[in-house]
N, C-alpha and C. Protein backbone atom coordinates (compact mmCIF):
# COMPACT_ATOMS: atom_id res chain seq x y z
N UNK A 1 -17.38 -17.06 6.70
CA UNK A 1 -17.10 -15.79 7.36
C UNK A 1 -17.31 -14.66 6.37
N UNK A 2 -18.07 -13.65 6.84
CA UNK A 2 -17.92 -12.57 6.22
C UNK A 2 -17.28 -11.57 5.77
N UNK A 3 -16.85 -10.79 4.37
CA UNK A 3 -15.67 -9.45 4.68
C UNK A 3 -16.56 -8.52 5.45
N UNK A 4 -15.82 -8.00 6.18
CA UNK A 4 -16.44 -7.00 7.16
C UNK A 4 -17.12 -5.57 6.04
N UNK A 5 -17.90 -5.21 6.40
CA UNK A 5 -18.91 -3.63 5.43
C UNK A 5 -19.28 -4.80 4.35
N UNK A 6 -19.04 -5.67 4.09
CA UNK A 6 -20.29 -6.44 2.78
C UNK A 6 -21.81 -7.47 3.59
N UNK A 7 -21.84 -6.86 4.77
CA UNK A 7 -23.19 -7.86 5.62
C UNK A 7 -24.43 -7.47 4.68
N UNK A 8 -24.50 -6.08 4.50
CA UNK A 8 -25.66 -5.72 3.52
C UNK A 8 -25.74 -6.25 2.30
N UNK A 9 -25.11 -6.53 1.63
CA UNK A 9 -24.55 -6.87 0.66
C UNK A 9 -25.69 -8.71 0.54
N UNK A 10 -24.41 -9.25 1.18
CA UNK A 10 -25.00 -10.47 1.53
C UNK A 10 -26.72 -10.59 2.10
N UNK A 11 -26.86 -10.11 3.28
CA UNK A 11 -28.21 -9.78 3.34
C UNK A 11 -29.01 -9.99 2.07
N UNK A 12 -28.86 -8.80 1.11
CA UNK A 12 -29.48 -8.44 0.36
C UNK A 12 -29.77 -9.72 -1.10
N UNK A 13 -28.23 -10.61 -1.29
CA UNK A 13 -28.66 -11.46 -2.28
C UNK A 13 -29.20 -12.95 -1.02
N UNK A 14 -29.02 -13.02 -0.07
CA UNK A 14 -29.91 -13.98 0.34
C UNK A 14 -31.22 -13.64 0.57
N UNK A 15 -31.88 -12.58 0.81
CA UNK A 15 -33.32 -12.08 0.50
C UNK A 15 -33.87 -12.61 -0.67
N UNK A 16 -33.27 -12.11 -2.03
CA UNK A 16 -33.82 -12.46 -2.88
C UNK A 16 -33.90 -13.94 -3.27
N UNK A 17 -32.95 -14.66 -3.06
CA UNK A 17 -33.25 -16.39 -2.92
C UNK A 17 -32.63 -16.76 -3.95
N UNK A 18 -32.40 -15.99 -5.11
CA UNK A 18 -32.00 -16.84 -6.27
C UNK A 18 -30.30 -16.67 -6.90
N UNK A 19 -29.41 -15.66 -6.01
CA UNK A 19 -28.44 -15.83 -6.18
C UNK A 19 -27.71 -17.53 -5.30
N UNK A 20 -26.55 -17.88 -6.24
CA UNK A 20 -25.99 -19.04 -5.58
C UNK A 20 -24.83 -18.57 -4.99
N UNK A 21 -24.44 -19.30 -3.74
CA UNK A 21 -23.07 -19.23 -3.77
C UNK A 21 -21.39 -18.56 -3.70
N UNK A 22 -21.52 -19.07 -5.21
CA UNK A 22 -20.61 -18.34 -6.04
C UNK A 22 -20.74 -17.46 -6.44
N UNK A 23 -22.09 -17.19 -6.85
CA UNK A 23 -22.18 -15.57 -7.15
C UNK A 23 -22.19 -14.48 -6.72
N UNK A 24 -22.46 -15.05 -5.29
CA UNK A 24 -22.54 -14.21 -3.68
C UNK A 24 -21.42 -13.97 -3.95
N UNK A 25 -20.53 -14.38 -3.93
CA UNK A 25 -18.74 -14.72 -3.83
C UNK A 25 -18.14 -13.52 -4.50
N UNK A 26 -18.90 -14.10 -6.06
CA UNK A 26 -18.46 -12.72 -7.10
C UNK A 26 -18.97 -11.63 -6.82
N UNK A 27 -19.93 -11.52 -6.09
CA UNK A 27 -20.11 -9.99 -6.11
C UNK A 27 -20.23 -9.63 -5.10
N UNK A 28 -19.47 -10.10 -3.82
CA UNK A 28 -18.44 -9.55 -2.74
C UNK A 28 -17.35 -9.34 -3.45
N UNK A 29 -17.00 -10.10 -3.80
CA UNK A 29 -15.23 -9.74 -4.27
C UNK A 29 -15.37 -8.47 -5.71
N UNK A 30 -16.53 -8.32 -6.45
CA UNK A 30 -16.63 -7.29 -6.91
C UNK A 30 -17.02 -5.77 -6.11
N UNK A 31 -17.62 -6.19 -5.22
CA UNK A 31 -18.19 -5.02 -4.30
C UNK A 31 -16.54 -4.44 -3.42
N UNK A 32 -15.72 -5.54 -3.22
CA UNK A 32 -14.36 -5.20 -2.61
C UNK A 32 -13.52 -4.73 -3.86
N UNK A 33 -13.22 -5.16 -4.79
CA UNK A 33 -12.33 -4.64 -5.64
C UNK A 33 -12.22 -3.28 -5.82
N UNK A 34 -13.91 -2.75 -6.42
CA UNK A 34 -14.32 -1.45 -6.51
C UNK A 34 -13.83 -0.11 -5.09
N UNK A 35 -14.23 -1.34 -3.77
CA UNK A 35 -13.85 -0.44 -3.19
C UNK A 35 -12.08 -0.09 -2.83
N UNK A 36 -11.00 -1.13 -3.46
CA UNK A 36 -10.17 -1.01 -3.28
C UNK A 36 -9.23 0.09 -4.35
N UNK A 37 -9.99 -0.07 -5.74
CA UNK A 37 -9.84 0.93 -6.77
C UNK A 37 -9.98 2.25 -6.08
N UNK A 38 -11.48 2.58 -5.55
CA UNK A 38 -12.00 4.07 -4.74
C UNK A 38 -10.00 4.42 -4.16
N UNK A 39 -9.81 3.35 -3.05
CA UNK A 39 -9.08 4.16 -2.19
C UNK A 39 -7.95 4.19 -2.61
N UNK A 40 -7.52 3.29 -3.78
CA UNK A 40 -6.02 3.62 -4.51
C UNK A 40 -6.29 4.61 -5.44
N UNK A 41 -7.53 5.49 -5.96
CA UNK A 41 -7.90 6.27 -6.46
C UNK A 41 -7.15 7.73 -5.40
N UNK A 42 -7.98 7.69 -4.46
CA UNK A 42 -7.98 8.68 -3.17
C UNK A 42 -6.51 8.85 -2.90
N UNK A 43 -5.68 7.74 -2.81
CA UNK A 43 -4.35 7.55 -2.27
C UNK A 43 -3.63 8.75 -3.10
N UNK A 44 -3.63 7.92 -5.00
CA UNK A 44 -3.02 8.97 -5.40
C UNK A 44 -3.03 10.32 -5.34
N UNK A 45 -4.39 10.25 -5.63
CA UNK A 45 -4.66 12.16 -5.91
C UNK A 45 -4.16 12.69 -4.85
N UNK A 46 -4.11 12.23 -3.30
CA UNK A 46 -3.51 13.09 -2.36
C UNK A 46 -1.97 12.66 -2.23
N UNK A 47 -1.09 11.72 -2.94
CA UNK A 47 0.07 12.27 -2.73
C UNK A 47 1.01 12.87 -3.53
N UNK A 48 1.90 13.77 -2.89
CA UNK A 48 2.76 14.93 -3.30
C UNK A 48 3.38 14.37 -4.38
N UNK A 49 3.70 15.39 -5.33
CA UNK A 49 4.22 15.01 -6.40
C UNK A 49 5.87 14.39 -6.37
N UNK A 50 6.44 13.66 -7.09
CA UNK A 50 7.49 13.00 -6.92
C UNK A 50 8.89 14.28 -7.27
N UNK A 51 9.38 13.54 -6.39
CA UNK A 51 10.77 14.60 -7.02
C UNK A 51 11.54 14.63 -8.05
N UNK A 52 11.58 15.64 -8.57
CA UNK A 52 12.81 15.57 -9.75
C UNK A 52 14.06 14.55 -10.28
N UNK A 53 13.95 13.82 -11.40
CA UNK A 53 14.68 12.81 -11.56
C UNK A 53 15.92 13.54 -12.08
N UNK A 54 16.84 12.74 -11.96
CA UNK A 54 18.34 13.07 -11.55
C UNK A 54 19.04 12.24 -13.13
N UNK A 55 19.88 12.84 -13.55
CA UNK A 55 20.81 12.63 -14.46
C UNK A 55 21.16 10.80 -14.07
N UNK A 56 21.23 9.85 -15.12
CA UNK A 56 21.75 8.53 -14.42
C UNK A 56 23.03 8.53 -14.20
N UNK A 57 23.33 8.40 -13.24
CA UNK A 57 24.98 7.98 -12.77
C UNK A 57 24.77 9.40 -11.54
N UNK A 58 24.12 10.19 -11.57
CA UNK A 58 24.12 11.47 -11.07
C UNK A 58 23.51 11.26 -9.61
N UNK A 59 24.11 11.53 -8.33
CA UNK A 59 22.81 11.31 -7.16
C UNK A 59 22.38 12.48 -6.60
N UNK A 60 21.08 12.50 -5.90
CA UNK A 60 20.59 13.91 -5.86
C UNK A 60 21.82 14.26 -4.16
N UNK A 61 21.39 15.39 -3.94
CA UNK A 61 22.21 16.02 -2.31
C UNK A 61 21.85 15.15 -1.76
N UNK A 62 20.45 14.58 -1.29
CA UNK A 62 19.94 14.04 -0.38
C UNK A 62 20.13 12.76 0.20
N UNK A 63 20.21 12.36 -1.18
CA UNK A 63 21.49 10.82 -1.36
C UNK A 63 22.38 10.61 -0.88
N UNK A 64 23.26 11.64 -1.29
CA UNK A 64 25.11 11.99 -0.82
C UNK A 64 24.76 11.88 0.48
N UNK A 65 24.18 12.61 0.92
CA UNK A 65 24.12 12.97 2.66
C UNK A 65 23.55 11.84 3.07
N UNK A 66 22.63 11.21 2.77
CA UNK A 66 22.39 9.87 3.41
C UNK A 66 23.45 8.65 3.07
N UNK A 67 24.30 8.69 2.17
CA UNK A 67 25.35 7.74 2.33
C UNK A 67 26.27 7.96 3.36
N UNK A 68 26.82 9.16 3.28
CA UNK A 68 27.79 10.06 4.18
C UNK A 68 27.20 9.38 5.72
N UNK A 69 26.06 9.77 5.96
CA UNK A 69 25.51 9.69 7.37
C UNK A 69 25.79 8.04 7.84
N UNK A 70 25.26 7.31 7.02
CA UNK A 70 25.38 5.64 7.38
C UNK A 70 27.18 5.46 6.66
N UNK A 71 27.53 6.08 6.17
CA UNK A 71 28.84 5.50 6.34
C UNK A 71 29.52 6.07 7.71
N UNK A 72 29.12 7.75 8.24
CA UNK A 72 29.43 7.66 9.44
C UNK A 72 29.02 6.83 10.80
N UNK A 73 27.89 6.12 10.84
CA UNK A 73 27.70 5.15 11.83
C UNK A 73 28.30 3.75 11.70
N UNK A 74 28.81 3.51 10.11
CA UNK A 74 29.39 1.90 10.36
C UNK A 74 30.98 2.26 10.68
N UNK A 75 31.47 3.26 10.96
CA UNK A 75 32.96 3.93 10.72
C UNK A 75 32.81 3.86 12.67
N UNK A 76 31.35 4.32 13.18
CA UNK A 76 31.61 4.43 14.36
C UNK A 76 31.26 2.85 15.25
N UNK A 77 30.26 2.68 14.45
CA UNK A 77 29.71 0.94 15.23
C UNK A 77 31.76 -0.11 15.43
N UNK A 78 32.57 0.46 14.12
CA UNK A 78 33.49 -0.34 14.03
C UNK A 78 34.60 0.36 15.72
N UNK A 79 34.06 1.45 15.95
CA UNK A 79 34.99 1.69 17.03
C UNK A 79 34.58 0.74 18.29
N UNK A 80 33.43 0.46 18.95
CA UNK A 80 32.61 -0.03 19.63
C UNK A 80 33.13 -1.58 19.95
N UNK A 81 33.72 -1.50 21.15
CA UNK A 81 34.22 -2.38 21.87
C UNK A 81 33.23 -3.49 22.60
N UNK A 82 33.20 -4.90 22.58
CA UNK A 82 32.56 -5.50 22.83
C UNK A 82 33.11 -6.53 23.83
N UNK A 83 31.52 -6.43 25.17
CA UNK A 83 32.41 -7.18 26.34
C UNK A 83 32.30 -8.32 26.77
């Protein structure tokens, strides 16, 4: 079976006749690597920069408020009568 976008690829070393195999092999899986580098390349550069690291022991607001919030739903799940 083929990786899908390497048909040319393949095509191209069975034309010539004298790749084997394995080497087909290697240089699909080199032709994929590269392209997996490209898009973890792409990934980073477009995402936003990370947020400000926080003192250790220290949690940011956003934290607090997301504990607060899920401690208010297990405070309420515990009211919740079951029939």
């Amino acid at each position: 079976a083929l990786i899908p976008g390497n048909e040319g690829l393949v095509a191209k070393l069975a034309a010539e006749g004298k790749t084997t195999g394995g080497e087909a092999a290697q240089a699909v899986l080199a032709a994929e690597n590269k392209l997996r580098q490209t898009a973890m390349a792409n990934i980073k550069a477009d995402a936003p920069d990370a947020p400000p690291a926080t003192e250790a022991g220290e949690e940011s607001t956003e934290a607090k408020k997301d504990q607060e919030n899920v401690a208010g739903l297990v405070a309420g799940m515990s009211n919740v009568k079951t029939i």
